[in-house]
N, C-alpha and C. Protein backbone atom coordinates (compact mmCIF):
# COMPACT_ATOMS: atom_id res chain seq x y z
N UNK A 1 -14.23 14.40 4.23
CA UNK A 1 -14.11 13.94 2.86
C UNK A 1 -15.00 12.73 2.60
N UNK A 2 -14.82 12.08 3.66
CA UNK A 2 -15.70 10.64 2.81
C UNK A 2 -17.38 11.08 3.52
N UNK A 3 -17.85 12.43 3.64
CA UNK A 3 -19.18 12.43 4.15
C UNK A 3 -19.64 13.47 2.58
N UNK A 4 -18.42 13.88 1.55
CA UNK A 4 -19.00 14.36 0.19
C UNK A 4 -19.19 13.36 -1.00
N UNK A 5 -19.40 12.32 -0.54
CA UNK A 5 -19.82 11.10 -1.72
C UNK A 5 -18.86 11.16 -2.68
N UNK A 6 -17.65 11.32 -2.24
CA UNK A 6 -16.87 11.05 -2.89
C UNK A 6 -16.72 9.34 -3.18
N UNK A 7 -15.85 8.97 -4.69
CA UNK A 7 -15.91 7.55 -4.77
C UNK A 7 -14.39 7.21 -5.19
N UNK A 8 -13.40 7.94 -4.41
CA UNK A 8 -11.96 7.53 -4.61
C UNK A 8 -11.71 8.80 -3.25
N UNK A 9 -10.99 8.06 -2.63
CA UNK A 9 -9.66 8.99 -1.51
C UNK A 9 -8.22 8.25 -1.78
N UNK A 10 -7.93 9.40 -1.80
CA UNK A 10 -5.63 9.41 -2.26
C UNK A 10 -5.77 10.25 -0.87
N UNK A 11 -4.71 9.26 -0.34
CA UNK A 11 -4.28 9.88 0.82
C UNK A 11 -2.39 9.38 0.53
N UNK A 12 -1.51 10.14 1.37
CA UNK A 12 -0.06 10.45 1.40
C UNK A 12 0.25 10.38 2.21
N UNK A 13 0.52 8.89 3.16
CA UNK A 13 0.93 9.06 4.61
C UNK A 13 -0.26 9.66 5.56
N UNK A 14 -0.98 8.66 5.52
CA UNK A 14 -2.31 9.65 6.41
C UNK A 14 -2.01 9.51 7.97
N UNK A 15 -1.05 8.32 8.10
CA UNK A 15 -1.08 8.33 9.63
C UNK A 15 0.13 9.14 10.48
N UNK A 16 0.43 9.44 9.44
CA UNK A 16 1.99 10.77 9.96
C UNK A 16 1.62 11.81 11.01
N UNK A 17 2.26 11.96 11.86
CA UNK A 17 2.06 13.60 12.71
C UNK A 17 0.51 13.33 13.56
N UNK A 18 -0.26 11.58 13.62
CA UNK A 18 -1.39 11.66 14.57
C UNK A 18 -1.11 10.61 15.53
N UNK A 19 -1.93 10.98 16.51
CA UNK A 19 -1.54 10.56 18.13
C UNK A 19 -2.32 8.97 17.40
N UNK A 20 -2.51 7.73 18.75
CA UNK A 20 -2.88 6.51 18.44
C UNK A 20 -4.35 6.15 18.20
N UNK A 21 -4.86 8.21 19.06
CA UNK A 21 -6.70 7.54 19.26
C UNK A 21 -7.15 7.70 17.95
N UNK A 22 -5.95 9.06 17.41
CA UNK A 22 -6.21 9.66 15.72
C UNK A 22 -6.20 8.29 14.40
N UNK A 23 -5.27 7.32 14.77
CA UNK A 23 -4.65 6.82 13.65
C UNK A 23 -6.14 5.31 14.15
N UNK A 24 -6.20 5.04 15.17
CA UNK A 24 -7.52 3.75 15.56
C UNK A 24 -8.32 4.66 14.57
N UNK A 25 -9.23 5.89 14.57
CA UNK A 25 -10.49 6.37 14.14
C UNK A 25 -10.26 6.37 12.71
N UNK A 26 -9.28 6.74 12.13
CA UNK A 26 -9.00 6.86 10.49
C UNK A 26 -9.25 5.36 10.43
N UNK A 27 -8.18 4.76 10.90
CA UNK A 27 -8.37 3.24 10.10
C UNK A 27 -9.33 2.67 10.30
N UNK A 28 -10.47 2.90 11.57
CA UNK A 28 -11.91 1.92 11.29
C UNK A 28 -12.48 2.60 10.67
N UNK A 29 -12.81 3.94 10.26
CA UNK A 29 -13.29 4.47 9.41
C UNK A 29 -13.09 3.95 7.62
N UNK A 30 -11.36 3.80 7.44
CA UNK A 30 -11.03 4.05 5.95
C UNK A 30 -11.49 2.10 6.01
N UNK A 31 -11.47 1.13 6.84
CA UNK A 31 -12.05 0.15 6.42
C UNK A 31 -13.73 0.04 5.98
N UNK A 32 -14.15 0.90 6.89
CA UNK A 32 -15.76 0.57 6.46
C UNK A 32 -16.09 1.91 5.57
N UNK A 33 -15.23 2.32 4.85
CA UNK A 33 -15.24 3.31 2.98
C UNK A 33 -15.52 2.31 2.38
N UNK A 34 -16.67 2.21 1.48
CA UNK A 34 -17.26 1.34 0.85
C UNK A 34 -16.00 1.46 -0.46
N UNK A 35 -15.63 2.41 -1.05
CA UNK A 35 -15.29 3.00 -2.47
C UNK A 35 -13.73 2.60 -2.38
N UNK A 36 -12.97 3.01 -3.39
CA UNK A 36 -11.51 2.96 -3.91
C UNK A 36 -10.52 4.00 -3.23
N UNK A 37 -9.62 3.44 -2.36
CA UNK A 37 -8.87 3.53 -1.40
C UNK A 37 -7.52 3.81 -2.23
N UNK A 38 -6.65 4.77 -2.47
CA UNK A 38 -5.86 4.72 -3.00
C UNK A 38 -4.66 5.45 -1.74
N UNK A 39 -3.19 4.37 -1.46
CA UNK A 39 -2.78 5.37 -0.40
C UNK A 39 -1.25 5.07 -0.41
N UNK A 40 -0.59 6.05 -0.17
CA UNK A 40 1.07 5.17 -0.03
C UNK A 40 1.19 5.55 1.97
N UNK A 41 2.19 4.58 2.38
CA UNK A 41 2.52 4.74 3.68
C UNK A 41 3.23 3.66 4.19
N UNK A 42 4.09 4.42 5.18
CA UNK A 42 5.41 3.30 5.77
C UNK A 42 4.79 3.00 7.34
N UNK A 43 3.53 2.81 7.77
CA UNK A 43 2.72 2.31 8.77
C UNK A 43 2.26 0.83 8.39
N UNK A 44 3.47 0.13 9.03
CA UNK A 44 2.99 -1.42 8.97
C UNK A 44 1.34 -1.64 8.80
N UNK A 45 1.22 -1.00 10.68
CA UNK A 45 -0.23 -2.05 10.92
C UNK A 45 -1.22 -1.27 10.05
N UNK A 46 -1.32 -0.29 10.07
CA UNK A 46 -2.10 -0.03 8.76
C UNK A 46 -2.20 -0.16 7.38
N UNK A 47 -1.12 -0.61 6.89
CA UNK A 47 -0.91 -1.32 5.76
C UNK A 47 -2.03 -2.79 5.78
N UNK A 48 -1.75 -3.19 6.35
CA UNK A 48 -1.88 -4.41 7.17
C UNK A 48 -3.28 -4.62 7.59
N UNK A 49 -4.08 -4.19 7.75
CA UNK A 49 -5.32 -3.58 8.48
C UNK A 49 -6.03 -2.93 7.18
N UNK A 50 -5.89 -2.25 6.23
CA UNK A 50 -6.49 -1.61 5.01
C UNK A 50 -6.38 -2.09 3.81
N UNK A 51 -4.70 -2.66 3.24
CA UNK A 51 -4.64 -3.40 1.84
C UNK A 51 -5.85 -4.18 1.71
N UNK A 52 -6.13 -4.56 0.09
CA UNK A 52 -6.17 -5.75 0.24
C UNK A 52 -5.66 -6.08 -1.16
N UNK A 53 -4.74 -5.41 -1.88
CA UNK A 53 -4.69 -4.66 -2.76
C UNK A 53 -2.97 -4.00 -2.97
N UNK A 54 -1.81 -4.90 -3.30
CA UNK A 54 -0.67 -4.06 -2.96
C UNK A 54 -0.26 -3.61 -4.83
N UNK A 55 0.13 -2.46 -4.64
CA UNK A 55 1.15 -2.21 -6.30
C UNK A 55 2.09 -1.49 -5.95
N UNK A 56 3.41 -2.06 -6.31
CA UNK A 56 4.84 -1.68 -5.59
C UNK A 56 5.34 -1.41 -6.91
N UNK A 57 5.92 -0.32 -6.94
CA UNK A 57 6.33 0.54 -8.26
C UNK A 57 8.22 0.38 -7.65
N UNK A 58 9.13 -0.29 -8.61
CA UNK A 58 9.87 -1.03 -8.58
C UNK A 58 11.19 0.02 -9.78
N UNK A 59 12.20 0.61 -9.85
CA UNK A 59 13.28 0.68 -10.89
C UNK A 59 12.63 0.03 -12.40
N UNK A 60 12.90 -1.34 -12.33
CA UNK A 60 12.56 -2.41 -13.24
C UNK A 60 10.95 -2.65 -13.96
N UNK A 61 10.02 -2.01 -12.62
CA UNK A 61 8.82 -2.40 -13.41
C UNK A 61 7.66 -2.38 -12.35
N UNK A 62 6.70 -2.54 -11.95
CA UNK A 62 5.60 -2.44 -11.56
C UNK A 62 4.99 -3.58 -10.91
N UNK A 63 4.84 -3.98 -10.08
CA UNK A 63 4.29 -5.41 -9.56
C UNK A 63 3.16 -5.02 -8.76
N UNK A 64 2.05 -5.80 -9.15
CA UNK A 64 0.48 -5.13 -8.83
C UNK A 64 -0.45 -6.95 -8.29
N UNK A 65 -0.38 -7.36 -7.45
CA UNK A 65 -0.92 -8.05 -6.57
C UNK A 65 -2.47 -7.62 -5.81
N UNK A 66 -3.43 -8.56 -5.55
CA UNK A 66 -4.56 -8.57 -5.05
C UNK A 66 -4.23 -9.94 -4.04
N UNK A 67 -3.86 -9.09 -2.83
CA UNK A 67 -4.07 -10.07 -1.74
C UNK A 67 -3.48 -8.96 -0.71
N UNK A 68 -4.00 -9.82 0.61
CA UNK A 68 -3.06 -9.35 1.99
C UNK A 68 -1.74 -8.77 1.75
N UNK A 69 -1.26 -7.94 2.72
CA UNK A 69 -0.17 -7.10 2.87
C UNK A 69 0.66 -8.44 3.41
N UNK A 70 0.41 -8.89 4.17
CA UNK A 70 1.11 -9.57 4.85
C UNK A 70 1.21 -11.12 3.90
N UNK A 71 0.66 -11.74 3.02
CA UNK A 71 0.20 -12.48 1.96
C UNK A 71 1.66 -11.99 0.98
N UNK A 72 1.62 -10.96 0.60
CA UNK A 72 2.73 -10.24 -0.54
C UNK A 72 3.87 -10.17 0.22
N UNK A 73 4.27 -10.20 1.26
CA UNK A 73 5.41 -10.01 1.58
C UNK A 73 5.58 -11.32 1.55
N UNK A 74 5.42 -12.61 1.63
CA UNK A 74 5.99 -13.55 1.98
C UNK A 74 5.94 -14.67 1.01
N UNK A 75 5.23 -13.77 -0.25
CA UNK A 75 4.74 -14.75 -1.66
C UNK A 75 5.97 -14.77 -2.34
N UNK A 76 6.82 -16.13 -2.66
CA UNK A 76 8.06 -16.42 -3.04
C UNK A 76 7.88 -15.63 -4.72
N UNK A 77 6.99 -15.86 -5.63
CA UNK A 77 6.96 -15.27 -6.81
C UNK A 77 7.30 -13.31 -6.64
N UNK A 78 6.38 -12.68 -5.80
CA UNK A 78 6.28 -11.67 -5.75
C UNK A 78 7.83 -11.28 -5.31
N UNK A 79 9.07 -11.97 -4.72
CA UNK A 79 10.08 -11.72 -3.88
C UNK A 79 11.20 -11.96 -5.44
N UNK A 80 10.72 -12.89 -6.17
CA UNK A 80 11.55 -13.36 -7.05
C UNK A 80 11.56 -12.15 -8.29
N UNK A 81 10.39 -11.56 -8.35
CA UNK A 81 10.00 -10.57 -9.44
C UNK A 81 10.58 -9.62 -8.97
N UNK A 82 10.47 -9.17 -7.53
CA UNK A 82 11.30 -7.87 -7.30
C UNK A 82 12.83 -8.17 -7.35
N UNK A 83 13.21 -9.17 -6.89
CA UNK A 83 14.78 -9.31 -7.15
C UNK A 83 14.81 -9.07 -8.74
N UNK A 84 14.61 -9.88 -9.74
CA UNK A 84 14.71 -9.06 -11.36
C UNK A 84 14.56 -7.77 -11.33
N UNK A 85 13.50 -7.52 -11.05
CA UNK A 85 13.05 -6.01 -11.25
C UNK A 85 14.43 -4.81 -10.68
N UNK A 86 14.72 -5.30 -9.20
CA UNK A 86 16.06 -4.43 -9.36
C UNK A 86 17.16 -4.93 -9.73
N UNK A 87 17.61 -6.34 -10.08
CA UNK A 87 18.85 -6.38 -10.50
C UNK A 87 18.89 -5.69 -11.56
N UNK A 88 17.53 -5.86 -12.65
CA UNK A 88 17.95 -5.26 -14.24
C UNK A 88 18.34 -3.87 -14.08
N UNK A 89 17.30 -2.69 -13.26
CA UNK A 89 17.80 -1.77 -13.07
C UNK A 89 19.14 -1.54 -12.74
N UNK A 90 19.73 -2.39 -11.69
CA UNK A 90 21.35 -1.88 -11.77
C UNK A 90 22.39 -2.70 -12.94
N UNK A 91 21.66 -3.30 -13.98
CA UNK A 91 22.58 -4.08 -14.87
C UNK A 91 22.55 -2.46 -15.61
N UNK A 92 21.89 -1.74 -16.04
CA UNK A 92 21.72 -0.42 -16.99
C UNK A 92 22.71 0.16 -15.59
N UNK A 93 23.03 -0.11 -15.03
CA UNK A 93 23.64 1.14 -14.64
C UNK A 93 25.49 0.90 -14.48
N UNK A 94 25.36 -0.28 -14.89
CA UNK A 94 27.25 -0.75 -14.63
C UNK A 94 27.88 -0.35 -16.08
């Protein structure tokens, strides 16, 4: 895929169901993809290793950050927005 000049890859869990030499070659590869990386996945270090770029789709609302993976998890605003974001959702639901 990224040898048809393509200028966006959506990938869905790309590192699911591959051994460690599989998931090293994707990720030095999907870092040096010049183009727009679009991907969901519950693989820390690759999260971690590829973001740079998080948007966490939330009950309440949408929170869309430009920084480190590891940067967003620990940014007190970004922690405070998701707590709103789901309390309101469960206020609609009492």
């Amino acid at each position: 895929m990224m040898l048809s000049g393509a200028n966006v890859l959506m990938l869905d869990e790309p590192t699911n169901h591959l051994d460690l030499e599989a998931i090293t070659a994707l990720n030095q590869g999907l870092i040096k993809f010049p183009e727009v990386l679009l991907f969901a996945s519950h693989d820390y270090e690759f999260v971690s290793t590829i973001a740079n770029r998080i948007i966490e789709i939330t009950p309440g609302g949408v929170i869309d950050r430009v920084m480190p993976f590891e940067a967003y998890l620990e940014d007190i605003q970004v922690n405070q927005l998701r707590l709103q974001y789901y309390h309101e959702d469960h206020a609609f639901m009492i």
